[in-house]
PDB file of N, CA and C in Angstrom:
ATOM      1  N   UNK A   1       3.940 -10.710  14.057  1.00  0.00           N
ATOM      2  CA  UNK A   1       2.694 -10.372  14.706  1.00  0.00           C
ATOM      3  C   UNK A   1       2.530  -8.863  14.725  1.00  0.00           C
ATOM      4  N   UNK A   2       1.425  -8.280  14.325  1.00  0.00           N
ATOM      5  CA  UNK A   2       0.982  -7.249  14.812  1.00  0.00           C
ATOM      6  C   UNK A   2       0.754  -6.431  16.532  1.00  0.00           C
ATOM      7  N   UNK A   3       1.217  -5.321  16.094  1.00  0.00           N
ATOM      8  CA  UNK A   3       0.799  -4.530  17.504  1.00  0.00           C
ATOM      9  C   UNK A   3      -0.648  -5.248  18.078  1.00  0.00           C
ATOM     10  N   UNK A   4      -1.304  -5.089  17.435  1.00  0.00           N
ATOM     11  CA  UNK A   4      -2.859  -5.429  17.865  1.00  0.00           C
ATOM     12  C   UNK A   4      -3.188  -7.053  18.633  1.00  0.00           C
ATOM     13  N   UNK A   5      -2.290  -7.644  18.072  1.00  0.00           N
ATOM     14  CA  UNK A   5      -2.264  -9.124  18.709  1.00  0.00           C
ATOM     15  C   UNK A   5      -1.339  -9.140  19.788  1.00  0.00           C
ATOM     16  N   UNK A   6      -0.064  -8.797  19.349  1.00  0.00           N
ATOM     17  CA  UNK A   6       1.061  -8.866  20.703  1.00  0.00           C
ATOM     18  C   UNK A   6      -0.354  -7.714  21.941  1.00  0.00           C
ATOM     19  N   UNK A   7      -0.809  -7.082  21.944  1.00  0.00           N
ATOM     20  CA  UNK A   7      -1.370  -6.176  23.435  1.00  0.00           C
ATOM     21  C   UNK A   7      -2.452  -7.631  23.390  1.00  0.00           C
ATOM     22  N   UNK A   8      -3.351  -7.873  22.329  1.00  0.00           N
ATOM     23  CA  UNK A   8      -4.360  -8.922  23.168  1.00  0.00           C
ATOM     24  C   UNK A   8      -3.344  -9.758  23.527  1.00  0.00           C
ATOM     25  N   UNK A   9      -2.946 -10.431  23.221  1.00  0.00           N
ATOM     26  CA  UNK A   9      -2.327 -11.706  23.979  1.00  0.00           C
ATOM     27  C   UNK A   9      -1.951 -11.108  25.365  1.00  0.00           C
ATOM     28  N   UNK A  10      -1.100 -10.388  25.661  1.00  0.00           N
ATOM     29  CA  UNK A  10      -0.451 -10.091  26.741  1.00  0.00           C
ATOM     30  C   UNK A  10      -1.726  -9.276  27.658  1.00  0.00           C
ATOM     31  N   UNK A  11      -2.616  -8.950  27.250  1.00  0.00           N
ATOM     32  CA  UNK A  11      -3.941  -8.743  27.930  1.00  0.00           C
ATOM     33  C   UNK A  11      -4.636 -10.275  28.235  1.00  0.00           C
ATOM     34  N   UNK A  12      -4.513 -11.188  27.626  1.00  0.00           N
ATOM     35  CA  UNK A  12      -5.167 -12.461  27.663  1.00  0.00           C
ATOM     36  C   UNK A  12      -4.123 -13.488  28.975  1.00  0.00           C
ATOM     37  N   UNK A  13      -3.106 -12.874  28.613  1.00  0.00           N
ATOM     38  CA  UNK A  13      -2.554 -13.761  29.601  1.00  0.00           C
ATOM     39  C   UNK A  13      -2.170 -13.250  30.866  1.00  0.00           C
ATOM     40  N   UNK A  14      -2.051 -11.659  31.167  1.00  0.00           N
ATOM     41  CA  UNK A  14      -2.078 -10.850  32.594  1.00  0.00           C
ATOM     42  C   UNK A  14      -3.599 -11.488  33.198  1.00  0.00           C
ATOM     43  N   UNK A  15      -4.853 -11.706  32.649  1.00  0.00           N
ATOM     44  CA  UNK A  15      -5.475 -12.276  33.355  1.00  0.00           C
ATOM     45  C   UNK A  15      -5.931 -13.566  33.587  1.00  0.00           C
ATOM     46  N   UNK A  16      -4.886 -14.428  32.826  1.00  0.00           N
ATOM     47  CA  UNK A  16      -4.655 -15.395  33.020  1.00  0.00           C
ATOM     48  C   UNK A  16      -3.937 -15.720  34.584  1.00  0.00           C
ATOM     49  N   UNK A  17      -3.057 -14.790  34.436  1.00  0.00           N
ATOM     50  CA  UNK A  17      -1.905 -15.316  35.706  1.00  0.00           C
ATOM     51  C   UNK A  17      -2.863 -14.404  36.500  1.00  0.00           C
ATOM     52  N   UNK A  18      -3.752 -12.931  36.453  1.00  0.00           N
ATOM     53  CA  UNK A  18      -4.344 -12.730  37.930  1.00  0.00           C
ATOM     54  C   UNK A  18      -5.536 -13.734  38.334  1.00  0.00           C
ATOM     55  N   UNK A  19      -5.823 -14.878  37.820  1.00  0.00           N
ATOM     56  CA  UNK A  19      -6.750 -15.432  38.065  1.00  0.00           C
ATOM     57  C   UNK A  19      -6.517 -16.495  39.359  1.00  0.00           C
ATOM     58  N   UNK A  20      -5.735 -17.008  39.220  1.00  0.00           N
ATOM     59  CA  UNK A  20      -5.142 -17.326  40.600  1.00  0.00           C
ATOM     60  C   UNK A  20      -5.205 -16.301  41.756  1.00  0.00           C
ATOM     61  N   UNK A  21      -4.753 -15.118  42.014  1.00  0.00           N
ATOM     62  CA  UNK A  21      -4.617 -14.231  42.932  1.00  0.00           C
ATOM     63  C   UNK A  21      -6.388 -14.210  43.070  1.00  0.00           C
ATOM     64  N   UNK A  22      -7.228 -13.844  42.649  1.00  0.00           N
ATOM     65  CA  UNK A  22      -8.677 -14.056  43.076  1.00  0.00           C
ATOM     66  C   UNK A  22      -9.205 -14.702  43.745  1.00  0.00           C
ATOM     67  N   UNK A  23      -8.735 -15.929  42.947  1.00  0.00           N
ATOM     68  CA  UNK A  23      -9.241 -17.178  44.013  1.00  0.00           C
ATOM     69  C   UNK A  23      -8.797 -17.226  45.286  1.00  0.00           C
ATOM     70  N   UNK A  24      -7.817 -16.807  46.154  1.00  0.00           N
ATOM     71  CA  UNK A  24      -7.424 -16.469  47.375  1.00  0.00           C
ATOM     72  C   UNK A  24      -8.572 -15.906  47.805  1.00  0.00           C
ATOM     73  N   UNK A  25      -8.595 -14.515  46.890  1.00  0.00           N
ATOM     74  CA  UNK A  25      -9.540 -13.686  47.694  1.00  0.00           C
ATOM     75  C   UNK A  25     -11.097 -13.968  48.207  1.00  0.00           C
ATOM     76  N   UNK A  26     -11.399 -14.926  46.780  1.00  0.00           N
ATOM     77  CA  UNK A  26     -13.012 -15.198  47.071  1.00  0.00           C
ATOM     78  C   UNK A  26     -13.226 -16.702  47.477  1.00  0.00           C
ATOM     79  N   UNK A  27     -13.029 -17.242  47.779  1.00  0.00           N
ATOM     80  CA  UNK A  27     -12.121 -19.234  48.580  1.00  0.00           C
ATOM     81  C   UNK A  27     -13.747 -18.999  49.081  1.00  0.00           C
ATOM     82  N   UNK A  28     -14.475 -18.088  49.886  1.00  0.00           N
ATOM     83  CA  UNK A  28     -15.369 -18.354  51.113  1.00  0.00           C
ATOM     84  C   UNK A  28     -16.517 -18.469  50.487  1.00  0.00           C
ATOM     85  N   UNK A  29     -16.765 -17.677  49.163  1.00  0.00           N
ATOM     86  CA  UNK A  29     -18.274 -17.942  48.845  1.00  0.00           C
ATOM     87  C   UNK A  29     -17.990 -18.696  47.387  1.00  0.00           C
ATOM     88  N   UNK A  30     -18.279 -19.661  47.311  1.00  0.00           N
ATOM     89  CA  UNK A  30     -18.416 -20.679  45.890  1.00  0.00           C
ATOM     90  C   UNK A  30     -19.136 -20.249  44.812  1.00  0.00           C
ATOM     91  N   UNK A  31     -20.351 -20.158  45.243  1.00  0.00           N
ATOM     92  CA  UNK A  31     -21.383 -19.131  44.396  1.00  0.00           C
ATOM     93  C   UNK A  31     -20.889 -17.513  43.796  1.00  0.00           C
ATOM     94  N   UNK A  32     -20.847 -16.822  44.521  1.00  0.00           N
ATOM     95  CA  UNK A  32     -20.133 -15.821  44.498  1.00  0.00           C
ATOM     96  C   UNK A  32     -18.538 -16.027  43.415  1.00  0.00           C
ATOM     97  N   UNK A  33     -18.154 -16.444  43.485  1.00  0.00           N
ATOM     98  CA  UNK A  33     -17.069 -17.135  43.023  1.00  0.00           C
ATOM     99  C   UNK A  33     -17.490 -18.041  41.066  1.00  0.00           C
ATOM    100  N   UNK A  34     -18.852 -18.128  41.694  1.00  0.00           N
ATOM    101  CA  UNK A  34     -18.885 -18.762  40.161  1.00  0.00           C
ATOM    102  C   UNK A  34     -19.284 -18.188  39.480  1.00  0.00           C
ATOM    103  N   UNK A  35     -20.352 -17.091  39.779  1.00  0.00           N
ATOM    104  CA  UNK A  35     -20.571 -15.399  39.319  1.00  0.00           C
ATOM    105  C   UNK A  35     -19.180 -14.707  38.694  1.00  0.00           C
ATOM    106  N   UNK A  36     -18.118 -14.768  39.051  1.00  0.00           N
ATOM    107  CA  UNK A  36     -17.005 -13.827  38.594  1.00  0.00           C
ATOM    108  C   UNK A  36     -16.640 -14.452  37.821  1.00  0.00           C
ATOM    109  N   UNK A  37     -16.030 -15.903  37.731  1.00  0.00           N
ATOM    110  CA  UNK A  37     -15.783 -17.013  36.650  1.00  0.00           C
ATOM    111  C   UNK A  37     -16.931 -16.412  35.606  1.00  0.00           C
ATOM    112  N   UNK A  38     -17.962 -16.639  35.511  1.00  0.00           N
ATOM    113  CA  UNK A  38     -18.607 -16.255  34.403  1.00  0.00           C
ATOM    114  C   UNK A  38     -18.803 -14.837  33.739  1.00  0.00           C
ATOM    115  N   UNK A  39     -18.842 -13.966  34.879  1.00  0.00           N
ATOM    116  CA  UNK A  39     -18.621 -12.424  34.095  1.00  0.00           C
ATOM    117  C   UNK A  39     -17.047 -12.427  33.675  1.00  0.00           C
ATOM    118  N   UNK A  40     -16.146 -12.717  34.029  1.00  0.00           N
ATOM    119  CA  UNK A  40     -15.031 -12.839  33.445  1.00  0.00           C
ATOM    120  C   UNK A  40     -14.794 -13.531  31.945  1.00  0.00           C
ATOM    121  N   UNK A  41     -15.908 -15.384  31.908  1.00  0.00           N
ATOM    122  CA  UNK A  41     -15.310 -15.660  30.771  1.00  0.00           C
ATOM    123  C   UNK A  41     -16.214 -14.736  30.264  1.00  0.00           C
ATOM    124  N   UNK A  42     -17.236 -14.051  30.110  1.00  0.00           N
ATOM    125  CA  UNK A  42     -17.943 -13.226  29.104  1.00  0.00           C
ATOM    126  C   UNK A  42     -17.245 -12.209  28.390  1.00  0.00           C
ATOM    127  N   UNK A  43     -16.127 -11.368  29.658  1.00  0.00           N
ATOM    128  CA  UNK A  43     -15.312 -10.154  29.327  1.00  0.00           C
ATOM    129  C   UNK A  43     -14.095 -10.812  28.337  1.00  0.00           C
ATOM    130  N   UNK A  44     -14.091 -12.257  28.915  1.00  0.00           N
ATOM    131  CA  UNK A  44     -12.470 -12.575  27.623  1.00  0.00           C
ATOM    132  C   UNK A  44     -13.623 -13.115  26.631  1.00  0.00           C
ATOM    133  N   UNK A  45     -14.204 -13.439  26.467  1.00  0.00           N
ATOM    134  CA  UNK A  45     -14.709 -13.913  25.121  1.00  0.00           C
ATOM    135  C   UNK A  45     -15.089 -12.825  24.110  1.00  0.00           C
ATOM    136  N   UNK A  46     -15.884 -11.641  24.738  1.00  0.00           N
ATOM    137  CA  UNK A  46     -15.813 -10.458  24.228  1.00  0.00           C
ATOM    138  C   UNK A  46     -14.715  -9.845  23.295  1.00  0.00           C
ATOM    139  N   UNK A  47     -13.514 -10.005  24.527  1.00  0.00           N
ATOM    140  CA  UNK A  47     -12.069  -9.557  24.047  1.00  0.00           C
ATOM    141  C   UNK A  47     -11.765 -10.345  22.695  1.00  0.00           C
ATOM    142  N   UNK A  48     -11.575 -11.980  23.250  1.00  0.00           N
ATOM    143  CA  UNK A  48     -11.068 -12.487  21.893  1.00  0.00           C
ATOM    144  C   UNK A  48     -12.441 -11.969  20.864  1.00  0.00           C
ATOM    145  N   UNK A  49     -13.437 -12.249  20.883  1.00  0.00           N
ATOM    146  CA  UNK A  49     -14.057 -11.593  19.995  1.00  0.00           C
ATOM    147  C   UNK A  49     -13.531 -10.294  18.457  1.00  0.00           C
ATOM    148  N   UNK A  50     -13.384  -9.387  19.705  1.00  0.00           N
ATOM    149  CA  UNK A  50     -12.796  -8.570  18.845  1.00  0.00           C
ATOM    150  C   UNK A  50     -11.495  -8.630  18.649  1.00  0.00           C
ATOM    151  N   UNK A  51     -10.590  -9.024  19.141  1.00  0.00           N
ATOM    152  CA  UNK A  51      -9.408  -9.375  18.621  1.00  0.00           C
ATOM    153  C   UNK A  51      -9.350 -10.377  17.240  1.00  0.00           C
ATOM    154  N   UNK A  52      -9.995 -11.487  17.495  1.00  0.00           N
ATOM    155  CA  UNK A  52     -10.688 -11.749  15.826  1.00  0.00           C
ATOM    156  C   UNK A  52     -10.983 -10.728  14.618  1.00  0.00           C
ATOM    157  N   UNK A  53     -11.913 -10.055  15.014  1.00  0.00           N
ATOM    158  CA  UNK A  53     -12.587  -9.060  13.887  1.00  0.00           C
ATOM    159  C   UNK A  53     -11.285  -8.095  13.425  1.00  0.00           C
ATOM    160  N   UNK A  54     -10.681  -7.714  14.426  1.00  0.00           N
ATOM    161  CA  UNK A  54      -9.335  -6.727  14.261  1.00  0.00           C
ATOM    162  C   UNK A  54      -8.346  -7.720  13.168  1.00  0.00           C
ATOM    163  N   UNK A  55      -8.220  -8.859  13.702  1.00  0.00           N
ATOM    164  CA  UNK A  55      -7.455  -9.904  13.209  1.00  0.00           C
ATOM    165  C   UNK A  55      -7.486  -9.760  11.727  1.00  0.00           C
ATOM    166  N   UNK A  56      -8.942 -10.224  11.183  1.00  0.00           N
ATOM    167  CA  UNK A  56      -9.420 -10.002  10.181  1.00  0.00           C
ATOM    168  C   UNK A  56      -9.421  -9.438   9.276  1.00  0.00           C
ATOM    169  N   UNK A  57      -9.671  -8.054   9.662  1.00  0.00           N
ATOM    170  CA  UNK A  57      -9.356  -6.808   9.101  1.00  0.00           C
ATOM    171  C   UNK A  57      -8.297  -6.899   8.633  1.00  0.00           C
ATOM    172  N   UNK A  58      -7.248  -6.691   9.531  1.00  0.00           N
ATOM    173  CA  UNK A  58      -5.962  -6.972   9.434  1.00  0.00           C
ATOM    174  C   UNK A  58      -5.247  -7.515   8.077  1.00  0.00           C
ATOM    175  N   UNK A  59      -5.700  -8.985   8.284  1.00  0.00           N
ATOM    176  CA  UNK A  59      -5.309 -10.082   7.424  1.00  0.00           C
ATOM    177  C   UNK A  59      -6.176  -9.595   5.927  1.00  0.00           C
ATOM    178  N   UNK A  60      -7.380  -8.911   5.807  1.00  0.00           N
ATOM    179  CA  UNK A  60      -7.832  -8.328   4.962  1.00  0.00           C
ATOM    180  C   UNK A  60      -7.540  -7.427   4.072  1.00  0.00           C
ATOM    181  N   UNK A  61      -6.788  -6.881   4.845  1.00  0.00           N
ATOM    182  CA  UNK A  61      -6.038  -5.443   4.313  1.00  0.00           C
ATOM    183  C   UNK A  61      -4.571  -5.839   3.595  1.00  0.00           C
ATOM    184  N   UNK A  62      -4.082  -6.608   4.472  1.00  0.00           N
ATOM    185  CA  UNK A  62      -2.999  -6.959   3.689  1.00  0.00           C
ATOM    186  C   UNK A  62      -2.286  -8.283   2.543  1.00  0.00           C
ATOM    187  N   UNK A  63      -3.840  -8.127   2.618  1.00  0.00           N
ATOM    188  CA  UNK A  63      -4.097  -9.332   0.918  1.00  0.00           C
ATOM    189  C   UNK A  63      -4.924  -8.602  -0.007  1.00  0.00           C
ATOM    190  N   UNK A  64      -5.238  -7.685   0.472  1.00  0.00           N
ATOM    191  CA  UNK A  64      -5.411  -6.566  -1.135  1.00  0.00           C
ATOM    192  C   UNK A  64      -4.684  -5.996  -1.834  1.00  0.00           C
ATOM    193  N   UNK A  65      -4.503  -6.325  -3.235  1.00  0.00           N
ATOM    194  CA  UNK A  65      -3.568  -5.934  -4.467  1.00  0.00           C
ATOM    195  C   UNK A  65      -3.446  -4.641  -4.437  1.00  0.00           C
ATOM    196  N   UNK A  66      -1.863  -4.126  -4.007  1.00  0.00           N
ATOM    197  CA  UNK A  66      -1.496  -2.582  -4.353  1.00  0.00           C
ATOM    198  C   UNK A  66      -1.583  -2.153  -5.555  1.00  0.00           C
ATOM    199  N   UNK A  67      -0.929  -0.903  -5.859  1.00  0.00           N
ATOM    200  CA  UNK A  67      -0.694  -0.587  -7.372  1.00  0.00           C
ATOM    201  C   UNK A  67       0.891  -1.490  -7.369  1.00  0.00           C
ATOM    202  N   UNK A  68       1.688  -1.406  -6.464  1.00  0.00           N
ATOM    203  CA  UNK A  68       2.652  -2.270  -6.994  1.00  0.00           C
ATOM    204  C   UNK A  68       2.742  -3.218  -7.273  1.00  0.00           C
ATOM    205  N   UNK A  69       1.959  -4.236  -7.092  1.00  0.00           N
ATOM    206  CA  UNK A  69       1.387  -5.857  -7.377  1.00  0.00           C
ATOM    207  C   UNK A  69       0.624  -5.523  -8.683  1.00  0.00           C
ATOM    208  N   UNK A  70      -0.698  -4.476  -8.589  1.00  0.00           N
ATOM    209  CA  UNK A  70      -1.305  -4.572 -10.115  1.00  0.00           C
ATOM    210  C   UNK A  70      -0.215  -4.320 -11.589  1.00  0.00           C
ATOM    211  N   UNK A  71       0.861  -3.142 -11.261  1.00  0.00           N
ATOM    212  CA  UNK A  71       1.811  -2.825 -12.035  1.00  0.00           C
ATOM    213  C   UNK A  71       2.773  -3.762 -12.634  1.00  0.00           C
ATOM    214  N   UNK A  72       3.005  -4.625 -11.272  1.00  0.00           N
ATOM    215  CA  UNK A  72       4.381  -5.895 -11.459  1.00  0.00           C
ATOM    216  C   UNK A  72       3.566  -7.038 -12.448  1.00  0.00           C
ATOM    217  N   UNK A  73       2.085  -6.960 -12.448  1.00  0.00           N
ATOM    218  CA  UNK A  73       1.358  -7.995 -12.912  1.00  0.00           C
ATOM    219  C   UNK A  73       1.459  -7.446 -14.362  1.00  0.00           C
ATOM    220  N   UNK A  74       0.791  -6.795 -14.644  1.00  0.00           N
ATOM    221  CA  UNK A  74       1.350  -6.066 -15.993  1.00  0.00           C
ATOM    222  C   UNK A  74       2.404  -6.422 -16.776  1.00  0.00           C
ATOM    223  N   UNK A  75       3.337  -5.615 -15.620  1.00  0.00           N
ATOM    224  CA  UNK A  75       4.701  -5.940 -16.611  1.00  0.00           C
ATOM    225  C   UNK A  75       4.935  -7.348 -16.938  1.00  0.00           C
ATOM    226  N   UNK A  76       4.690  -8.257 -15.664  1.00  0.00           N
ATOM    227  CA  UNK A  76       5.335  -9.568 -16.519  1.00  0.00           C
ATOM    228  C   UNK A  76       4.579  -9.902 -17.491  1.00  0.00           C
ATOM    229  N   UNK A  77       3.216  -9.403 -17.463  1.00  0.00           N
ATOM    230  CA  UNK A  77       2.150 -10.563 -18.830  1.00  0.00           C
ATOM    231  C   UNK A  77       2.706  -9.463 -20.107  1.00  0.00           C
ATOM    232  N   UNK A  78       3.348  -8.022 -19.745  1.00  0.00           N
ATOM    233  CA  UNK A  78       4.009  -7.555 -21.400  1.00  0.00           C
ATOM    234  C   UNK A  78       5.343  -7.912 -21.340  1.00  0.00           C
ATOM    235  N   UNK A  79       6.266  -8.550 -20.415  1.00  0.00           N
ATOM    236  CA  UNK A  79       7.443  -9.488 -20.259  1.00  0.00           C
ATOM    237  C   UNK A  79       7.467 -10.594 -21.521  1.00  0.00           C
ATOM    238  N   UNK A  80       6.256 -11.634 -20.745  1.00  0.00           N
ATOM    239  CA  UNK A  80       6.020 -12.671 -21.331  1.00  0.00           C
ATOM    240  C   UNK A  80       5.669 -12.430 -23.288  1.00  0.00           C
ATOM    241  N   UNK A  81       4.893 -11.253 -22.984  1.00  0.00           N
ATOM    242  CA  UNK A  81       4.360 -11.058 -24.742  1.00  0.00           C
ATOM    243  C   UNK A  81       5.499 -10.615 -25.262  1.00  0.00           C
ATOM    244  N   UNK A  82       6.644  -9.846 -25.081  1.00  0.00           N
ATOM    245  CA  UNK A  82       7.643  -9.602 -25.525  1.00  0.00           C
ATOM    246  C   UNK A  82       8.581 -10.954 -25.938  1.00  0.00           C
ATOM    247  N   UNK A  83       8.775 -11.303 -24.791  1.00  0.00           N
ATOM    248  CA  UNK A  83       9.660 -12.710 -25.135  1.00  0.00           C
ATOM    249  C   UNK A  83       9.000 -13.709 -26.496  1.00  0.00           C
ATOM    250  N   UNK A  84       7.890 -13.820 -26.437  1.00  0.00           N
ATOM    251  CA  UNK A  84       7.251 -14.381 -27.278  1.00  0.00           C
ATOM    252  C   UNK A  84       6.940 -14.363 -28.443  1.00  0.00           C
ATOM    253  N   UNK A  85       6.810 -12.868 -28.527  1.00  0.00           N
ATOM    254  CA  UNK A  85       7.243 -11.806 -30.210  1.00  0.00           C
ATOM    255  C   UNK A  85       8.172 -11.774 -30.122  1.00  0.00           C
ATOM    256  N   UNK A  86       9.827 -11.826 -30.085  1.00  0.00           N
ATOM    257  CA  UNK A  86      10.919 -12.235 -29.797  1.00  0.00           C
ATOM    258  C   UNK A  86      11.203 -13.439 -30.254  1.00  0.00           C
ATOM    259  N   UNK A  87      10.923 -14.393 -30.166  1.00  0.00           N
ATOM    260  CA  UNK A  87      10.975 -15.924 -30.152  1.00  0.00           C
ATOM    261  C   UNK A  87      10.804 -15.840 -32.015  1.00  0.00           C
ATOM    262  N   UNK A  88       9.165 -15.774 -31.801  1.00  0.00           N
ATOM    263  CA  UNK A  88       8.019 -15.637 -32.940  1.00  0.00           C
ATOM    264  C   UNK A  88       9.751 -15.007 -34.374  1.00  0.00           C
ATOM    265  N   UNK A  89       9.406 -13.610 -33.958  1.00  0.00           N
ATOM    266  CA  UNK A  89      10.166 -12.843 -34.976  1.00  0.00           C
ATOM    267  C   UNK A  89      11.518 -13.642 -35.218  1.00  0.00           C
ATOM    268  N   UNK A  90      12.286 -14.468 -34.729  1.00  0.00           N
ATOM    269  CA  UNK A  90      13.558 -15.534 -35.240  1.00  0.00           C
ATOM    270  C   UNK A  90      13.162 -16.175 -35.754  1.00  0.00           C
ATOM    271  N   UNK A  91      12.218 -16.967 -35.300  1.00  0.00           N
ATOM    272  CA  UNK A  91      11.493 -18.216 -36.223  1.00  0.00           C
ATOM    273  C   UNK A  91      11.517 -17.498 -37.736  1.00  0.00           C
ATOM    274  N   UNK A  92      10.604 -16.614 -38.034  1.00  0.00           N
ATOM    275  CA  UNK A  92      10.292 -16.161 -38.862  1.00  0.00           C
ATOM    276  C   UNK A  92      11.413 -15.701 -39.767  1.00  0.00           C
ATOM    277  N   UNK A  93      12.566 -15.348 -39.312  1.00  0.00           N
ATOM    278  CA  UNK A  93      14.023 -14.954 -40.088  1.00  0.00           C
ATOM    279  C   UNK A  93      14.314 -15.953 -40.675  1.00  0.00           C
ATOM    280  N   UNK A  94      14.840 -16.967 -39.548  1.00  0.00           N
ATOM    281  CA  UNK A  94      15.374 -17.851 -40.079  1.00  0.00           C
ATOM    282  C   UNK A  94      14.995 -18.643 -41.149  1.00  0.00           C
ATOM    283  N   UNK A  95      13.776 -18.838 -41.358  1.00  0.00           N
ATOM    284  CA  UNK A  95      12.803 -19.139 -42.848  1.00  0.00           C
ATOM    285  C   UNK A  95      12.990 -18.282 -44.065  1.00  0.00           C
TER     286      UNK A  95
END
């Protein structure tokens, strides 16, 4: 896992566990109470939101072909053509 996921998660779940401690506090008004439930899920949905897009990125970036992947690709397809002119050129002796 990435830095960027290990802090959301552990941001996702500190207010997970303070969500209990609230409810103590606000027990008296229901309404009031269902107001914070909802600006809250707005603020985590937000969050995961962008923790997605970051995600993304992320996972984006590191499925794009380096020069060391374009290079290694190379070599094996002049690997393969070697072996093959190789092969080719015995055939051809041995006749």
């Amino acid at each position: 896992m990435t830095i960027i996921c290990r802090v959301v998660l552990l941001t996702l779940t500190f207010f997970c566990l303070a969500t209990p401690v609230l409810a103590l506090e606000s027990a008296v008004d229901p309404a009031a109470r269902i107001s914070e439930l909802e600006a809250q899920n707005q603020k985590l949905h937000q969050q995961l939101r962008q923790a997605r897009r970051q995600l993304a990125v992320t996972r984006s970036s590191e499925q794009e072909p380096g020069w060391q992947q374009i290079f290694g690709g190379v070599g094996v397809i002049f690997g393969l053509c070697g072996i093959g002119m190789m092969i080719s050129a015995r055939k051809q002796q041995k006749n």
